[in-house]
PDB file of N, CA and C in Angstrom:
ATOM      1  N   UNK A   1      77.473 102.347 106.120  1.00  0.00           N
ATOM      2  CA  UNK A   1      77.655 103.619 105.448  1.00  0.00           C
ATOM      3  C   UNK A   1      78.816 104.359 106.105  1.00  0.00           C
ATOM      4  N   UNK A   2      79.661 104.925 105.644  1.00  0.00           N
ATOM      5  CA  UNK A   2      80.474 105.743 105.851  1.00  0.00           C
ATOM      6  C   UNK A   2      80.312 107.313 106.250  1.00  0.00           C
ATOM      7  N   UNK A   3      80.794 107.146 107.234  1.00  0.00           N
ATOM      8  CA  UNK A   3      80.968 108.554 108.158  1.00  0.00           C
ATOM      9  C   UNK A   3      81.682 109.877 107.733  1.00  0.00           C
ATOM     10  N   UNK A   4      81.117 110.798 107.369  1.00  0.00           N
ATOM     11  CA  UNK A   4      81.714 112.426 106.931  1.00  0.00           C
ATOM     12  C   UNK A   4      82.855 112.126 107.857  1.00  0.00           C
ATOM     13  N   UNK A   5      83.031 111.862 109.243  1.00  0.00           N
ATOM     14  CA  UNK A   5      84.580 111.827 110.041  1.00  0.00           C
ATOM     15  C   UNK A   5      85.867 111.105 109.197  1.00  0.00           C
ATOM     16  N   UNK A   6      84.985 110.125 108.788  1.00  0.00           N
ATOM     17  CA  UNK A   6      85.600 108.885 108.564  1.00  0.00           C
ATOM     18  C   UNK A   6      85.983 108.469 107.150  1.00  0.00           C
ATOM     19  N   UNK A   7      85.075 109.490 106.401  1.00  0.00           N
ATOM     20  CA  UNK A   7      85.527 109.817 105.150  1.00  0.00           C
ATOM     21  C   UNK A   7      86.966 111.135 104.738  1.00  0.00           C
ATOM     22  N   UNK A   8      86.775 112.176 105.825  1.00  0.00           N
ATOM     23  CA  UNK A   8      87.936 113.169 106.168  1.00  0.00           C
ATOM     24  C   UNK A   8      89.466 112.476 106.435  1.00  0.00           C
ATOM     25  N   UNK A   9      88.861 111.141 107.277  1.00  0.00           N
ATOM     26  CA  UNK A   9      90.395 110.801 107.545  1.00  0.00           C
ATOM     27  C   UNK A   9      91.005 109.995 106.519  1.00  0.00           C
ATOM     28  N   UNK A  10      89.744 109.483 105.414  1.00  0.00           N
ATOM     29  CA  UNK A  10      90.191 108.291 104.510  1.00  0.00           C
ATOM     30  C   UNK A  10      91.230 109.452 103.189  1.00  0.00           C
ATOM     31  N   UNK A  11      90.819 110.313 102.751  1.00  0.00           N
ATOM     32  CA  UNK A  11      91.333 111.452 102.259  1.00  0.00           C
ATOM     33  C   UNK A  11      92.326 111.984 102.570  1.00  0.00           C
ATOM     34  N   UNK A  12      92.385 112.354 103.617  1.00  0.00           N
ATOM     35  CA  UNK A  12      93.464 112.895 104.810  1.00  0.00           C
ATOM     36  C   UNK A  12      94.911 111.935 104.895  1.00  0.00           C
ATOM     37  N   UNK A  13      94.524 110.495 104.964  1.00  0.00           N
ATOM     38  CA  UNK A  13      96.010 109.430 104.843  1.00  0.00           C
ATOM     39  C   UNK A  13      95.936 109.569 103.297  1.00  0.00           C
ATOM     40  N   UNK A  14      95.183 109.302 102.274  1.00  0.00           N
ATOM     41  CA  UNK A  14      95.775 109.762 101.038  1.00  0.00           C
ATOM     42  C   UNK A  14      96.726 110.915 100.603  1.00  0.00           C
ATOM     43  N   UNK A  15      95.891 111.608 101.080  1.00  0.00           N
ATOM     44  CA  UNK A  15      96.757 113.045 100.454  1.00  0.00           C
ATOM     45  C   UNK A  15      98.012 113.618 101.131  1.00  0.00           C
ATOM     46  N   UNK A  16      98.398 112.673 102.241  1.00  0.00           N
ATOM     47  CA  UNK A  16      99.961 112.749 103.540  1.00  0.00           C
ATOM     48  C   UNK A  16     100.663 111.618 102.670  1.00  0.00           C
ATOM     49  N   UNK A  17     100.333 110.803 102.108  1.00  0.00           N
ATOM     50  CA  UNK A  17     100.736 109.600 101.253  1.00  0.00           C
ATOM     51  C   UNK A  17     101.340 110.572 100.032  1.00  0.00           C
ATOM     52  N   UNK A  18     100.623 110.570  99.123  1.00  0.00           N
ATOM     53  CA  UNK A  18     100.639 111.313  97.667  1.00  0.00           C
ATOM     54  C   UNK A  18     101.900 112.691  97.983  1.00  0.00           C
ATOM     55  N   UNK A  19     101.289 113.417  99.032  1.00  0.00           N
ATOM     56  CA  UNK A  19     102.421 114.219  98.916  1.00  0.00           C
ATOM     57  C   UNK A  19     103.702 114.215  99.341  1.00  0.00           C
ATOM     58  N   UNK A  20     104.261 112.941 100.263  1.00  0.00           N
ATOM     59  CA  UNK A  20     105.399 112.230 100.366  1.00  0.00           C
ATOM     60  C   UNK A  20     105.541 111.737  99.071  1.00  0.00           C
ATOM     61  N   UNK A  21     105.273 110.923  98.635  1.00  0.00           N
ATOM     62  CA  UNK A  21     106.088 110.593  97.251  1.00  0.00           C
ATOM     63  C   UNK A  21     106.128 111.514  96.250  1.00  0.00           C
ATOM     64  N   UNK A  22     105.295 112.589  95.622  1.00  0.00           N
ATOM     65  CA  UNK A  22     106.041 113.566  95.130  1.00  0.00           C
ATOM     66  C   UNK A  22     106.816 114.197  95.447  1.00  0.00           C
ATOM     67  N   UNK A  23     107.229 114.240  96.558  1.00  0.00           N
ATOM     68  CA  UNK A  23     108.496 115.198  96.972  1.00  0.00           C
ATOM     69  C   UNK A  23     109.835 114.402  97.260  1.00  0.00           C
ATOM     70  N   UNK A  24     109.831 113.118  96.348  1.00  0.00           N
ATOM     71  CA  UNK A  24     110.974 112.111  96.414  1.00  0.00           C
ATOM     72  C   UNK A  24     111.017 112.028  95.082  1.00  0.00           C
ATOM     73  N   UNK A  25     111.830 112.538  94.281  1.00  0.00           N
ATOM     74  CA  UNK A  25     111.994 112.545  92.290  1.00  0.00           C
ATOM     75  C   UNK A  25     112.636 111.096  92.319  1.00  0.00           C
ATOM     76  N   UNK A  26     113.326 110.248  93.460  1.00  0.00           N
ATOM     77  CA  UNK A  26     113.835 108.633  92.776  1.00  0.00           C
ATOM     78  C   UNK A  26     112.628 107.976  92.735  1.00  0.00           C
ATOM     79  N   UNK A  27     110.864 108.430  92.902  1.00  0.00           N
ATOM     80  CA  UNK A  27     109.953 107.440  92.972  1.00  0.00           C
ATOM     81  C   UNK A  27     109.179 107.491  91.624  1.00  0.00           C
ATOM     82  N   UNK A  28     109.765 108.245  91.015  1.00  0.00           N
ATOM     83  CA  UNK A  28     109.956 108.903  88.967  1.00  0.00           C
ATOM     84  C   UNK A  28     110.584 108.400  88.002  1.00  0.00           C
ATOM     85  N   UNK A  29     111.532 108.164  88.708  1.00  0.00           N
ATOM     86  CA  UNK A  29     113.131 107.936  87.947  1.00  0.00           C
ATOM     87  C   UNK A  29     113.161 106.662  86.735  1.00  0.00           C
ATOM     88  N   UNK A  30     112.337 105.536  87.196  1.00  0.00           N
ATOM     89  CA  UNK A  30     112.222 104.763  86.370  1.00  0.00           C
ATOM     90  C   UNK A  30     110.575 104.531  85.218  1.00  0.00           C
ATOM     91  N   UNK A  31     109.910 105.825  85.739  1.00  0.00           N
ATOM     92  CA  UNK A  31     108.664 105.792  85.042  1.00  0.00           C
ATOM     93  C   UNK A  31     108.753 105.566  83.073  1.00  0.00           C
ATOM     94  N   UNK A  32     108.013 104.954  82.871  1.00  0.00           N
ATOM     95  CA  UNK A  32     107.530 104.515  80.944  1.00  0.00           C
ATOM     96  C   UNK A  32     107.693 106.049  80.775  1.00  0.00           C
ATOM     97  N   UNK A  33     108.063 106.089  79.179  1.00  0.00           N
ATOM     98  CA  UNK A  33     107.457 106.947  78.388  1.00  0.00           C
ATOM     99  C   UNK A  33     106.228 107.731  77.972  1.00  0.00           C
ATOM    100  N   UNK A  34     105.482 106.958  78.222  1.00  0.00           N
ATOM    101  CA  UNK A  34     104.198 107.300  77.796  1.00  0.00           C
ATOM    102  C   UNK A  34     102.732 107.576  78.655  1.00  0.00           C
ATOM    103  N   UNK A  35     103.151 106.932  79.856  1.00  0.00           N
ATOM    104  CA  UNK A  35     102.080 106.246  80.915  1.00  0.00           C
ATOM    105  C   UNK A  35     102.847 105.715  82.179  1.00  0.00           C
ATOM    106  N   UNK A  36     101.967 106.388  83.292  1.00  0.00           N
ATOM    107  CA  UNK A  36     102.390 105.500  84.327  1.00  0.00           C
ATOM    108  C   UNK A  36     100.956 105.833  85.035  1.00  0.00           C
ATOM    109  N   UNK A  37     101.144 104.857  85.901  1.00  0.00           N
ATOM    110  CA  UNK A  37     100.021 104.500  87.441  1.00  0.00           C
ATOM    111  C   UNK A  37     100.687 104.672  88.742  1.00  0.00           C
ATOM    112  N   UNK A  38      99.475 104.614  89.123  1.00  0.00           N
ATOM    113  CA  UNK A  38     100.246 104.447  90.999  1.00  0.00           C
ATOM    114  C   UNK A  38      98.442 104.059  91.543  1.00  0.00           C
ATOM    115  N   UNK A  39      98.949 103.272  92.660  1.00  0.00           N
ATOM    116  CA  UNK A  39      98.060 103.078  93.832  1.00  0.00           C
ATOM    117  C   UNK A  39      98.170 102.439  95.133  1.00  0.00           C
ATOM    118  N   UNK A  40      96.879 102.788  95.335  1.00  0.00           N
ATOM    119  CA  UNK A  40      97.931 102.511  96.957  1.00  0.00           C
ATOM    120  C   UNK A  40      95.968 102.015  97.816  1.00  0.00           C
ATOM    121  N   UNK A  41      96.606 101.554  98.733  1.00  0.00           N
ATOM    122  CA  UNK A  41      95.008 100.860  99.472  1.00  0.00           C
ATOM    123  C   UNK A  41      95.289 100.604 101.201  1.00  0.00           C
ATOM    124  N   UNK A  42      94.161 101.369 101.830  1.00  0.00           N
ATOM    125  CA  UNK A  42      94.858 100.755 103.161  1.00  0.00           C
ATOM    126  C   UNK A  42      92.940 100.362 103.516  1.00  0.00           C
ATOM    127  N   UNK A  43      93.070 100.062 105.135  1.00  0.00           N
ATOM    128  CA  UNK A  43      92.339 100.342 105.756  1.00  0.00           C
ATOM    129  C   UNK A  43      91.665 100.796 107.344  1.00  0.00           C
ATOM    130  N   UNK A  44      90.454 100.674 107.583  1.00  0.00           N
ATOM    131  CA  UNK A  44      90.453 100.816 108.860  1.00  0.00           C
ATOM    132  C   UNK A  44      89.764  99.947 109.810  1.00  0.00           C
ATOM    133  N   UNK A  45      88.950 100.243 110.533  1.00  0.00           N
ATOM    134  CA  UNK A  45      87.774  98.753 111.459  1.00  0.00           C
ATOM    135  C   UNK A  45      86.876  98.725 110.756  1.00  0.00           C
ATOM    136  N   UNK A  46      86.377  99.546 110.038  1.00  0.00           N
ATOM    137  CA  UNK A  46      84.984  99.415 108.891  1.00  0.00           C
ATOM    138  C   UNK A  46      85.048  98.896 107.385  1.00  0.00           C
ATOM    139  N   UNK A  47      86.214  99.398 107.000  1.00  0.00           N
ATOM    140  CA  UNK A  47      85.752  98.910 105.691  1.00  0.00           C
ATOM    141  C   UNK A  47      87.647  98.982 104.695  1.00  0.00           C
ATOM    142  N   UNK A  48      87.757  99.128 104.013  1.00  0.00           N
ATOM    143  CA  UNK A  48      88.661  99.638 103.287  1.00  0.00           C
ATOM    144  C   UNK A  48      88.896 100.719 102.289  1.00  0.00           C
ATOM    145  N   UNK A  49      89.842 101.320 101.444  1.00  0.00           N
ATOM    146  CA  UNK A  49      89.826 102.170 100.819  1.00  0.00           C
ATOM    147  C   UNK A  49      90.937 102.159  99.678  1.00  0.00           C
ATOM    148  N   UNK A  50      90.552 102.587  98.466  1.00  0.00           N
ATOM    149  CA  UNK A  50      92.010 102.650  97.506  1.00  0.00           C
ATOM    150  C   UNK A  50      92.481 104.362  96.581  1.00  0.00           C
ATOM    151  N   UNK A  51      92.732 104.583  96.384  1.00  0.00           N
ATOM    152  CA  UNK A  51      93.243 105.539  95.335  1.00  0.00           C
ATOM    153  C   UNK A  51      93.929 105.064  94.206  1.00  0.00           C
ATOM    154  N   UNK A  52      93.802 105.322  92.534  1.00  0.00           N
ATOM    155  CA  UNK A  52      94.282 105.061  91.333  1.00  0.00           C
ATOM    156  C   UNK A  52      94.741 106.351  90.924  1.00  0.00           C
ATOM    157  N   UNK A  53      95.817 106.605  90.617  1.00  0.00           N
ATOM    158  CA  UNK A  53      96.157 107.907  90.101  1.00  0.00           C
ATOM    159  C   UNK A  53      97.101 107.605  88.282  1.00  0.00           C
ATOM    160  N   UNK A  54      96.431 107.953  87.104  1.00  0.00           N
ATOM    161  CA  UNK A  54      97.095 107.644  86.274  1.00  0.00           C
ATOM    162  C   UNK A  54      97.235 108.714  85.386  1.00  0.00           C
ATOM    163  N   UNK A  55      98.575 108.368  84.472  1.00  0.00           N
ATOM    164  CA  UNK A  55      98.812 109.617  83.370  1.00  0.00           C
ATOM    165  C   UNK A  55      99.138 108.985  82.556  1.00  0.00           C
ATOM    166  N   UNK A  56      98.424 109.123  81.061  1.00  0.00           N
ATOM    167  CA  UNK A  56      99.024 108.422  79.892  1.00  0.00           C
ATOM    168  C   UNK A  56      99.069 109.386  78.853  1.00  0.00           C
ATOM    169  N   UNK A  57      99.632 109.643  77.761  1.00  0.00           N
ATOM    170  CA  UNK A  57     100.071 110.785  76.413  1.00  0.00           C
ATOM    171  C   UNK A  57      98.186 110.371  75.813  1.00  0.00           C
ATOM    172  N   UNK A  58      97.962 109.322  75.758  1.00  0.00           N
ATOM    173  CA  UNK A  58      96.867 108.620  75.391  1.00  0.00           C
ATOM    174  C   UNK A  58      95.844 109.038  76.024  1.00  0.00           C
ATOM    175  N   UNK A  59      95.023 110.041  75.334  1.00  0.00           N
ATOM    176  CA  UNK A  59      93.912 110.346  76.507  1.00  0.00           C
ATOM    177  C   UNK A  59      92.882 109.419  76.645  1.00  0.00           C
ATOM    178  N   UNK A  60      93.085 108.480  75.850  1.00  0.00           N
ATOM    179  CA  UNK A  60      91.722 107.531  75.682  1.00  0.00           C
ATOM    180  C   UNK A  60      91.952 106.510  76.963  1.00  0.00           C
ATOM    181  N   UNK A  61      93.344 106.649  76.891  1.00  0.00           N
ATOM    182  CA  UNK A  61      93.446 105.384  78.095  1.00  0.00           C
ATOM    183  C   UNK A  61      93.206 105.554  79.365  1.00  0.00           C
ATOM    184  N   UNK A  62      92.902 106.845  79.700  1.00  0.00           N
ATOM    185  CA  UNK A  62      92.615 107.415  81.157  1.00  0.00           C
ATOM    186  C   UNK A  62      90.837 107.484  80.992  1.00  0.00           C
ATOM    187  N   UNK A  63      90.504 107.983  79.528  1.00  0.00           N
ATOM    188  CA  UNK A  63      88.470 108.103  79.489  1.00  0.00           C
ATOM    189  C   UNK A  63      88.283 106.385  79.799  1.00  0.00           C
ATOM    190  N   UNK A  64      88.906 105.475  79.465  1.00  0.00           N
ATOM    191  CA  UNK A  64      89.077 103.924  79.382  1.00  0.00           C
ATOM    192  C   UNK A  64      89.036 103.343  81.064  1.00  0.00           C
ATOM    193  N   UNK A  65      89.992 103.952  81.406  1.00  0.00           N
ATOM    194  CA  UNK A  65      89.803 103.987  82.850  1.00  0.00           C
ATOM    195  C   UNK A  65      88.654 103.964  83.886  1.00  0.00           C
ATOM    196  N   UNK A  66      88.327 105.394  83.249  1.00  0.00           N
ATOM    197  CA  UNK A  66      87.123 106.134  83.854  1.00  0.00           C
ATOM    198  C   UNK A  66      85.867 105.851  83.784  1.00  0.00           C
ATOM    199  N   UNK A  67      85.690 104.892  82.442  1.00  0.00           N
ATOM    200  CA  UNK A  67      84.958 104.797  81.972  1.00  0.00           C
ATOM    201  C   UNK A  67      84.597 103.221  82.814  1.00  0.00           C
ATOM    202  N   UNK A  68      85.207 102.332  82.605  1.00  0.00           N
ATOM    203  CA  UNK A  68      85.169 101.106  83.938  1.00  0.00           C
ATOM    204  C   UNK A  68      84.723 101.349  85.276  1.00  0.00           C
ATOM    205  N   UNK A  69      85.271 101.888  85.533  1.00  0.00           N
ATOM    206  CA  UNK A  69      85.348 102.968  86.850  1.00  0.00           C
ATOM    207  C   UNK A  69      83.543 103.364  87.129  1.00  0.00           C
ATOM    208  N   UNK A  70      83.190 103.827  86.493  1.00  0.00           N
ATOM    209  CA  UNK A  70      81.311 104.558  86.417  1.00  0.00           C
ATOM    210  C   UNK A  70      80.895 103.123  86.082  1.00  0.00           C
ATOM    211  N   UNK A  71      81.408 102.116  85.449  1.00  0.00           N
ATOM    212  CA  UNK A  71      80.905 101.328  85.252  1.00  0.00           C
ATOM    213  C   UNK A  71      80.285 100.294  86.406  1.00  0.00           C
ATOM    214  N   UNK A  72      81.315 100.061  87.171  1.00  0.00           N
ATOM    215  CA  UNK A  72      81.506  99.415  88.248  1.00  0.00           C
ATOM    216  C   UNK A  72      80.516  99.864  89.397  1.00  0.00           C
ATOM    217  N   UNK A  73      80.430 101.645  89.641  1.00  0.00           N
ATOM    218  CA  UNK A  73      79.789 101.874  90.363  1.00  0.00           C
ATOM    219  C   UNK A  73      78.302 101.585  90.272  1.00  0.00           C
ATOM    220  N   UNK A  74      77.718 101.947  88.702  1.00  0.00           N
ATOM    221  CA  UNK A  74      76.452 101.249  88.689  1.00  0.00           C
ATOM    222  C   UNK A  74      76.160 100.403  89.066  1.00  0.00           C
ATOM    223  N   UNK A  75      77.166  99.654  88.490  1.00  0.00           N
ATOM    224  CA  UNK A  75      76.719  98.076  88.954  1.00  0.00           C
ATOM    225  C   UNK A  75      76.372  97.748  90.706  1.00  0.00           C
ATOM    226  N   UNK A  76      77.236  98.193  91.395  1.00  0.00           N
ATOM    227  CA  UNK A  76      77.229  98.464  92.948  1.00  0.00           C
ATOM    228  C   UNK A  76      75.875  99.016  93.390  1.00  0.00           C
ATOM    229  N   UNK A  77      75.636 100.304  92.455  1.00  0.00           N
ATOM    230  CA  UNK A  77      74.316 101.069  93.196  1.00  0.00           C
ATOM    231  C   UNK A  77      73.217 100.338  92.825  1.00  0.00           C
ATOM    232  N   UNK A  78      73.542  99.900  91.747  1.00  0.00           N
ATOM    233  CA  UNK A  78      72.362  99.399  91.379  1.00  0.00           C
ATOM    234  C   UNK A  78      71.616  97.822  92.488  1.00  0.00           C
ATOM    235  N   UNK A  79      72.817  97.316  92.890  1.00  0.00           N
ATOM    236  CA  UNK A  79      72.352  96.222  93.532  1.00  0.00           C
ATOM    237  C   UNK A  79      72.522  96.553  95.102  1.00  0.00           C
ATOM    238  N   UNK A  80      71.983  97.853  95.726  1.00  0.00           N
ATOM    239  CA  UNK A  80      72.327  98.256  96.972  1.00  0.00           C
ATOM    240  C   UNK A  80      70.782  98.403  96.659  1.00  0.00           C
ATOM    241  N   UNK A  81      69.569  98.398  97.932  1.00  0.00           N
ATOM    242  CA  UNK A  81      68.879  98.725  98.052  1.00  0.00           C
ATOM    243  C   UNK A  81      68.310 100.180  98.559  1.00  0.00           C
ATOM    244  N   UNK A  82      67.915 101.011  98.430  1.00  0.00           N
ATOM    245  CA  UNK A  82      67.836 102.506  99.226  1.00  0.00           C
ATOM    246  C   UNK A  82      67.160 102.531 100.089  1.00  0.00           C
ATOM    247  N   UNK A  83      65.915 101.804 100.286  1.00  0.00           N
ATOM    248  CA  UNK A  83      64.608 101.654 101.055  1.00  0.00           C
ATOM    249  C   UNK A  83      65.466 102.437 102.395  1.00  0.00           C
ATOM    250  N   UNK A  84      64.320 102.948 102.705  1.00  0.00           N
ATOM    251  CA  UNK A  84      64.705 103.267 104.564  1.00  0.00           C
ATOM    252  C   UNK A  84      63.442 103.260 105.442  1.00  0.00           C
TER     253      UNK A  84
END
């Protein structure tokens, strides 16, 4: 299980990440029309971590996203046991 510390710092290298590349407009320059992504994944001694950040004109394609996304996690919780 993951640590409130350890969850602060997993957040913490995201958001020092994310806000370096917005503040560089050549990491834009060649983005689609319509849609783009980004992600990025690191880790640490425990476990790993990712961020998906997307924008499409298409709102369906981001609920589409999202919607996988909740999907996946069920599936996860569901086969984690809670017992304690």
């Amino acid at each position: 299980m993951i640590e409130i510390v350890d969850a602060v710092k997993v957040v913490e290298v995201i958001s020092k990440n994310l806000d370096g590349i917005s503040k560089n407009t050549s990491n834009f320059r060649k983005l689609p029309d319509t849609f783009w992504g980004y992600f990025a994944k690191g880790h640490d001694q425990k476990g790993k971590f990712a961020v998906i950040l997307t924008y499409s004109e298409q709102g369906s394609d981001v609920d589409e996203l999202l919607k996988m996304y909740e999907e996946w996690v069920t599936k996860i919780l569901n086969s984690i046991n809670f017992s304690y």
